[in-house]
N, C-alpha and C. Protein backbone atom coordinates (compact mmCIF):
# COMPACT_ATOMS: atom_id res chain seq x y z
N UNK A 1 23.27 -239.61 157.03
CA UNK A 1 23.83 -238.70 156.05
C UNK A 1 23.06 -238.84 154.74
N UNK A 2 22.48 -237.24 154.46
CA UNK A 2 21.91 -237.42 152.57
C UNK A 2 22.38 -237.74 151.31
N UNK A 3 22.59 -238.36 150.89
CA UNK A 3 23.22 -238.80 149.39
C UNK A 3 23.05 -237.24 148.49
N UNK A 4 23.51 -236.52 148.25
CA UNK A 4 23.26 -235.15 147.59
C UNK A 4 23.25 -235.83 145.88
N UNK A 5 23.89 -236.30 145.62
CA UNK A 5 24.12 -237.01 144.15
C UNK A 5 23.29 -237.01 143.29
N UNK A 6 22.36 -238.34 144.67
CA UNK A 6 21.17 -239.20 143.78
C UNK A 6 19.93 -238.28 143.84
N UNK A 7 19.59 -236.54 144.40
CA UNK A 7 18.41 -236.23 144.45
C UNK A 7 18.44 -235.42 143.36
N UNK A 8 17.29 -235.67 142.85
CA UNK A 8 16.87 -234.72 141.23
C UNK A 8 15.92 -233.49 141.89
N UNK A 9 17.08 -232.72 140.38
CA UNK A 9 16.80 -231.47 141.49
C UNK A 9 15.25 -231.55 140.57
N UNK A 10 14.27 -230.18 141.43
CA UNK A 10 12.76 -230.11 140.81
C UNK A 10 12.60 -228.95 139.65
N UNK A 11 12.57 -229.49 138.58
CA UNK A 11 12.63 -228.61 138.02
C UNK A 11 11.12 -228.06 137.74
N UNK A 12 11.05 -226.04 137.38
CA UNK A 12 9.69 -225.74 137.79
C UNK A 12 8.95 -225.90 136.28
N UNK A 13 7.57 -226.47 136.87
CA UNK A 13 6.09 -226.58 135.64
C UNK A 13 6.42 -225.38 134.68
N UNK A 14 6.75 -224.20 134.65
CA UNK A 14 6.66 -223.12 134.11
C UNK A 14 8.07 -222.78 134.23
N UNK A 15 8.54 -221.31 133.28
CA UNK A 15 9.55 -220.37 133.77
C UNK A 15 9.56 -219.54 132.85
N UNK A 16 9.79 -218.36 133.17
CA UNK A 16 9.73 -216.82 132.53
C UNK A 16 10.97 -216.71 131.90
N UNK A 17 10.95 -216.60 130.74
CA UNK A 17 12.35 -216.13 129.28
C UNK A 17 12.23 -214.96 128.74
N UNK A 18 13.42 -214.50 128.19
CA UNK A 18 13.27 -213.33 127.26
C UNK A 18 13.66 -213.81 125.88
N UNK A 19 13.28 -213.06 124.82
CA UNK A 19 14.02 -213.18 123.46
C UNK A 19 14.77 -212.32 122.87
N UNK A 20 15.38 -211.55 122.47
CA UNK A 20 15.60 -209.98 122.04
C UNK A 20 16.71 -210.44 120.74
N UNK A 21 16.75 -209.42 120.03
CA UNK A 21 17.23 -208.99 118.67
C UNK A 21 17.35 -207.54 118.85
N UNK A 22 18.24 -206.92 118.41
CA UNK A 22 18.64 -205.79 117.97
C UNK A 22 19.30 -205.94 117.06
N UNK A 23 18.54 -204.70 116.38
CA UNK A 23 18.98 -204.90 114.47
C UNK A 23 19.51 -203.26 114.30
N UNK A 24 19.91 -202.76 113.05
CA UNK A 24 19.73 -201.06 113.33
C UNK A 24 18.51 -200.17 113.38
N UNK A 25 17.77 -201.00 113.21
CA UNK A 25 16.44 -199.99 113.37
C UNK A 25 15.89 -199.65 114.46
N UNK A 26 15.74 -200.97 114.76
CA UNK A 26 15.21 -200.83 116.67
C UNK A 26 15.87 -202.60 117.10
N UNK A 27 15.02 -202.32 118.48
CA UNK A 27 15.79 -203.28 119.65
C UNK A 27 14.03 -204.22 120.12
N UNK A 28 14.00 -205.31 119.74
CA UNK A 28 12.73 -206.47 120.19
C UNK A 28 13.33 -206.91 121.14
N UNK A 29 11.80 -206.83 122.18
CA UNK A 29 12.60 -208.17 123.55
C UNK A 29 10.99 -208.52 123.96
N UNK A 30 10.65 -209.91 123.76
CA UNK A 30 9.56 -210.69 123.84
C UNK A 30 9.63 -211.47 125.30
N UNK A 31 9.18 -211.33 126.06
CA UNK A 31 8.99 -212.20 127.36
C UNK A 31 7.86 -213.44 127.14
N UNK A 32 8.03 -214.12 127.31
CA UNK A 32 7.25 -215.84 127.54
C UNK A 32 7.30 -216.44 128.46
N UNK A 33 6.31 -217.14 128.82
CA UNK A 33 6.12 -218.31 129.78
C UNK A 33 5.91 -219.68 129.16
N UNK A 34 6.70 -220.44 129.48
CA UNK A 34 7.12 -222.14 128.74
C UNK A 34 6.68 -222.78 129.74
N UNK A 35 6.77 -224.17 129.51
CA UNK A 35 6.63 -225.19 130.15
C UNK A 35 7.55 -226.19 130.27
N UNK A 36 8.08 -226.94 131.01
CA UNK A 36 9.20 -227.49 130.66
C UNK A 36 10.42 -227.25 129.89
N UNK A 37 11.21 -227.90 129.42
CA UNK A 37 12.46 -227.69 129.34
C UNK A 37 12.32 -227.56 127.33
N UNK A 38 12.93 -226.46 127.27
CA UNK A 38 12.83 -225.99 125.73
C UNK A 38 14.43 -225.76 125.40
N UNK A 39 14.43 -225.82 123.91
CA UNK A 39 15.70 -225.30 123.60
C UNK A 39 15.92 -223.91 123.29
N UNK A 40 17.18 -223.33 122.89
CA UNK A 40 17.03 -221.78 122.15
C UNK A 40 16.24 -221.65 120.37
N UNK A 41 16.63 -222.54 119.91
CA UNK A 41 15.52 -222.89 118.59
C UNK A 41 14.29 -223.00 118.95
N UNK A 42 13.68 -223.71 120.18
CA UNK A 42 12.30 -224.00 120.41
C UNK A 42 11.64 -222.14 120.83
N UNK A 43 12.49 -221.64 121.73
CA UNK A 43 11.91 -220.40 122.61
C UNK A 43 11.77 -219.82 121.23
N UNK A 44 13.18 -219.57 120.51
CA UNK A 44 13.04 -218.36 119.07
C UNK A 44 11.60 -218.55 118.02
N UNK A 45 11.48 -219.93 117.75
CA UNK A 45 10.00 -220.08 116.83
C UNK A 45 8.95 -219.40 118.54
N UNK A 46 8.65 -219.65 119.70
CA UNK A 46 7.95 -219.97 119.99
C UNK A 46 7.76 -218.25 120.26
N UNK A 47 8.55 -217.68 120.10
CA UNK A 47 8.17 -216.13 120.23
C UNK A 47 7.87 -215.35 119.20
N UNK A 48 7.86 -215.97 118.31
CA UNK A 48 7.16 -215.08 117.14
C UNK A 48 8.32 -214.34 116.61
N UNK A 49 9.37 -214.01 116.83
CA UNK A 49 10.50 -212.85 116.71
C UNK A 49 10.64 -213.06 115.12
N UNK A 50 10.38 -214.14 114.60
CA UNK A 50 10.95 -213.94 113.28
C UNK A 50 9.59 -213.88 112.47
N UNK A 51 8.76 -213.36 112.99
CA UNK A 51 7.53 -212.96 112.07
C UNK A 51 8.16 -211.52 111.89
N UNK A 52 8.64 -210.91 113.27
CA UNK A 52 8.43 -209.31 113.27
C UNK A 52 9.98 -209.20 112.46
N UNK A 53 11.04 -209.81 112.37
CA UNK A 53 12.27 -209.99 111.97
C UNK A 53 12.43 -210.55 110.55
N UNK A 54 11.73 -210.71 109.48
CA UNK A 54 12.22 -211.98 108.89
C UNK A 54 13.20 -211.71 107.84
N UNK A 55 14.18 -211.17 108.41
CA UNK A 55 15.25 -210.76 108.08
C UNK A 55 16.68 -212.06 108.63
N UNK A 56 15.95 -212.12 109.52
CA UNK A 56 17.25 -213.01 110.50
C UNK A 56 16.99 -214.30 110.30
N UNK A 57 17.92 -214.97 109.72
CA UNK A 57 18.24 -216.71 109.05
C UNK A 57 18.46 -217.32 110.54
N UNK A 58 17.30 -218.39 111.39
CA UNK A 58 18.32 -218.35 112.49
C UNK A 58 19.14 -219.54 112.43
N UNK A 59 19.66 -220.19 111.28
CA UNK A 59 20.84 -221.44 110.97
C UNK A 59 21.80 -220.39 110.72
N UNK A 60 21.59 -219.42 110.71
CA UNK A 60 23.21 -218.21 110.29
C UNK A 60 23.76 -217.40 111.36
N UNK A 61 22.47 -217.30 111.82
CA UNK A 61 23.05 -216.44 112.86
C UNK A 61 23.42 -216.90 114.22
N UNK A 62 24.45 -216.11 114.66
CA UNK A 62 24.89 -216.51 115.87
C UNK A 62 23.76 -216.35 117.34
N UNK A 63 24.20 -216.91 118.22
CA UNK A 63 23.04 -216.68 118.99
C UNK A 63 23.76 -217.47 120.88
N UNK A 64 23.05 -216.49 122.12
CA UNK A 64 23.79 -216.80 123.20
C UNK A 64 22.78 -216.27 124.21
N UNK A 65 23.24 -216.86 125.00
CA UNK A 65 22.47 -216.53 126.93
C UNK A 65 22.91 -215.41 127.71
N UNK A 66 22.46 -214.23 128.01
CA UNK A 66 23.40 -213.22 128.50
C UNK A 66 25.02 -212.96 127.64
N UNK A 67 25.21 -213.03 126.69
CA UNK A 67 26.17 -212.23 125.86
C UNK A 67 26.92 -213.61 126.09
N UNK A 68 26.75 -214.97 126.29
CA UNK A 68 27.90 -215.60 125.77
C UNK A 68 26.73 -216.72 125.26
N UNK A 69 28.31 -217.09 123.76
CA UNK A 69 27.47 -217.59 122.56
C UNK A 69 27.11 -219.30 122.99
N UNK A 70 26.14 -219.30 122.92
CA UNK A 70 25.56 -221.05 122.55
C UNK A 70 25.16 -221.40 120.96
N UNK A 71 25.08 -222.84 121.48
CA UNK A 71 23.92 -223.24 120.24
C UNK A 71 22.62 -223.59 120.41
N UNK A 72 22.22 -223.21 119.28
CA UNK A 72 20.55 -223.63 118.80
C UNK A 72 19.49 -224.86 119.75
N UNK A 73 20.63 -225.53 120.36
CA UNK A 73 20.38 -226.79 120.94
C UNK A 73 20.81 -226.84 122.64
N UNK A 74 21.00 -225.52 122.86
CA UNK A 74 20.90 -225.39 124.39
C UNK A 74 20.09 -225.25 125.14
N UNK A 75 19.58 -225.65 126.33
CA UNK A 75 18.29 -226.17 126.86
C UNK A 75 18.48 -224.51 127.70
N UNK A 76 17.43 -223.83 127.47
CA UNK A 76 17.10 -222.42 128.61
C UNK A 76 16.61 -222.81 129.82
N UNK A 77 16.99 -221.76 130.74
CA UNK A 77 16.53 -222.47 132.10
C UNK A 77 15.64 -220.78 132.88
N UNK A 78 15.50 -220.96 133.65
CA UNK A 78 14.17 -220.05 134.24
C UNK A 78 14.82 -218.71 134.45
N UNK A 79 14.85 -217.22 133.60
CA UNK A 79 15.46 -216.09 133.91
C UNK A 79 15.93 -216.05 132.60
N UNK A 80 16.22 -217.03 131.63
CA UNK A 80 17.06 -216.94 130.59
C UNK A 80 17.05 -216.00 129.74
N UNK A 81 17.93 -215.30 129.31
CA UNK A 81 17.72 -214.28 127.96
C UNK A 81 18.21 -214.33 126.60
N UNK A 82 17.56 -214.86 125.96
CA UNK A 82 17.86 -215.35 124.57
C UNK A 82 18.21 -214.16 123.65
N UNK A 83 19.42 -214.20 123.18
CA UNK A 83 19.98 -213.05 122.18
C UNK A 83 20.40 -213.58 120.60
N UNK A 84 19.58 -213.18 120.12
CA UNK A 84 19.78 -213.38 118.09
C UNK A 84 20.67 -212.22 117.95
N UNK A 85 21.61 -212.40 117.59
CA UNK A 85 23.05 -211.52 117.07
C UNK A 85 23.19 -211.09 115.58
N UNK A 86 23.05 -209.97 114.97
CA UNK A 86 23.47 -209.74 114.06
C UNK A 86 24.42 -209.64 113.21
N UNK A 87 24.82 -210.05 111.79
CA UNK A 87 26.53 -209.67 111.56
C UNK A 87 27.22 -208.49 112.03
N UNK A 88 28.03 -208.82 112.15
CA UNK A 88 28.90 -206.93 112.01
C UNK A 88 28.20 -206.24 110.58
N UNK A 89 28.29 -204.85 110.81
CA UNK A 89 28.05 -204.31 109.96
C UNK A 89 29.40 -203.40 109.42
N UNK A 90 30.49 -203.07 110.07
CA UNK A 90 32.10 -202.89 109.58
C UNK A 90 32.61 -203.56 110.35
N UNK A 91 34.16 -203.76 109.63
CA UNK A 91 35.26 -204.97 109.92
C UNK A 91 35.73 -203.92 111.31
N UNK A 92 36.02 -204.85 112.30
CA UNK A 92 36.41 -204.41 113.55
C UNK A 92 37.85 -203.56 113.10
N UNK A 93 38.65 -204.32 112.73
CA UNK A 93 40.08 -203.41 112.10
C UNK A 93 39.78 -202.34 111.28
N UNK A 94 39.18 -202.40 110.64
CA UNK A 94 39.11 -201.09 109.69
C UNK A 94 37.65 -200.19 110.51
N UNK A 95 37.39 -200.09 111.33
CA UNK A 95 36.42 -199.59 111.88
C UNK A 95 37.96 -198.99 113.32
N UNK A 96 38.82 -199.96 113.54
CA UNK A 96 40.17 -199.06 114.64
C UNK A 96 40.46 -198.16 113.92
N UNK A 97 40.89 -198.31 112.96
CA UNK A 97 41.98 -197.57 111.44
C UNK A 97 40.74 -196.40 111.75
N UNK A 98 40.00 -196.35 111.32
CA UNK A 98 39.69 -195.43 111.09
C UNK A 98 39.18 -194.11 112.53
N UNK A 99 38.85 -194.74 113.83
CA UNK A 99 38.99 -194.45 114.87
C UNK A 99 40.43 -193.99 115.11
N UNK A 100 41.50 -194.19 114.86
CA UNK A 100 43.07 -194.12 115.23
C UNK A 100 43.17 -192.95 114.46
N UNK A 101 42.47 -192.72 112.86
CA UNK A 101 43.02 -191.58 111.99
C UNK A 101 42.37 -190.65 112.88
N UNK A 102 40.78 -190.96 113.09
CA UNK A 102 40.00 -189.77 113.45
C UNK A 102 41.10 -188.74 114.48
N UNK A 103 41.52 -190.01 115.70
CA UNK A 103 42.06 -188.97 117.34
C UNK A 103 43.14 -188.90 116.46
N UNK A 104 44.22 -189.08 115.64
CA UNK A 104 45.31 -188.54 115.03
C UNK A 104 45.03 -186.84 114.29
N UNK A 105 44.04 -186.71 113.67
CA UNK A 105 43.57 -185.35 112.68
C UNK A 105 43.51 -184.42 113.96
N UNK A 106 42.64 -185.09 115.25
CA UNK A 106 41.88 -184.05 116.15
C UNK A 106 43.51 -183.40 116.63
N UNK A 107 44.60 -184.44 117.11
CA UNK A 107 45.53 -184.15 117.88
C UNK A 107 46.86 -183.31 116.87
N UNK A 108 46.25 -183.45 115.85
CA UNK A 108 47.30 -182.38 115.52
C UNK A 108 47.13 -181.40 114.51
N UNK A 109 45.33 -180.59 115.25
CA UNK A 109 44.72 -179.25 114.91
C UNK A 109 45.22 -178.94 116.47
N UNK A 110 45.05 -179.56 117.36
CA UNK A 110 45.34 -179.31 119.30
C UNK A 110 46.78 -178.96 118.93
């Protein structure tokens, strides 16, 4: 019988990442090839994104793997898609409020 435990898994020489930002102007998505095991701080300098960005603080901004949030200090793994998040630009509640007045006006010209 194999001990499954004790075998390390292989991790590969290389692996293919994305980076992306969407801001309101437009939408960046940088593909790279790394070497070993990097963090989300290491991939973000290592793609250049904040030459073309340097708008985005990345100690401020939030940031995640496929739409859920990590930190700066999470190790990416091979497929990964690194997302720099922007603030809101209106308050979610007052952005309803004002969605709720809009279908209220429409529904009672109908």
């Amino acid at each position: 019988m194999v001990d499954t435990e004790n075998i390390c898994e292989k991790k590969p020489e290389t692996m293919d990442v994305q980076v992306c930002h969407a801001s309101t102007q437009k939408t960046t998505m940088i593909a790279l090839t790394l070497k070993g095991d990097s963090t989300i701080r290491e991939v973000i300098k290592m793609s250049q994104i904040l030459v073309q960005h340097p708008e985005i603080d990345i100690e401020a901004c939030k940031v995640g793997i496929f739409g859920k949030l990590k930190t700066l200090n999470t190790v990416v793994r091979q497929g990964d898609r690194v997302e720099i998040y922007r603030s809101l630009t209106a308050d979610p509640m007052e952005a309803r409020r004002r969605r709720s007045a809009k279908q209220q006006r429409i529904k009672s010209i109908l």
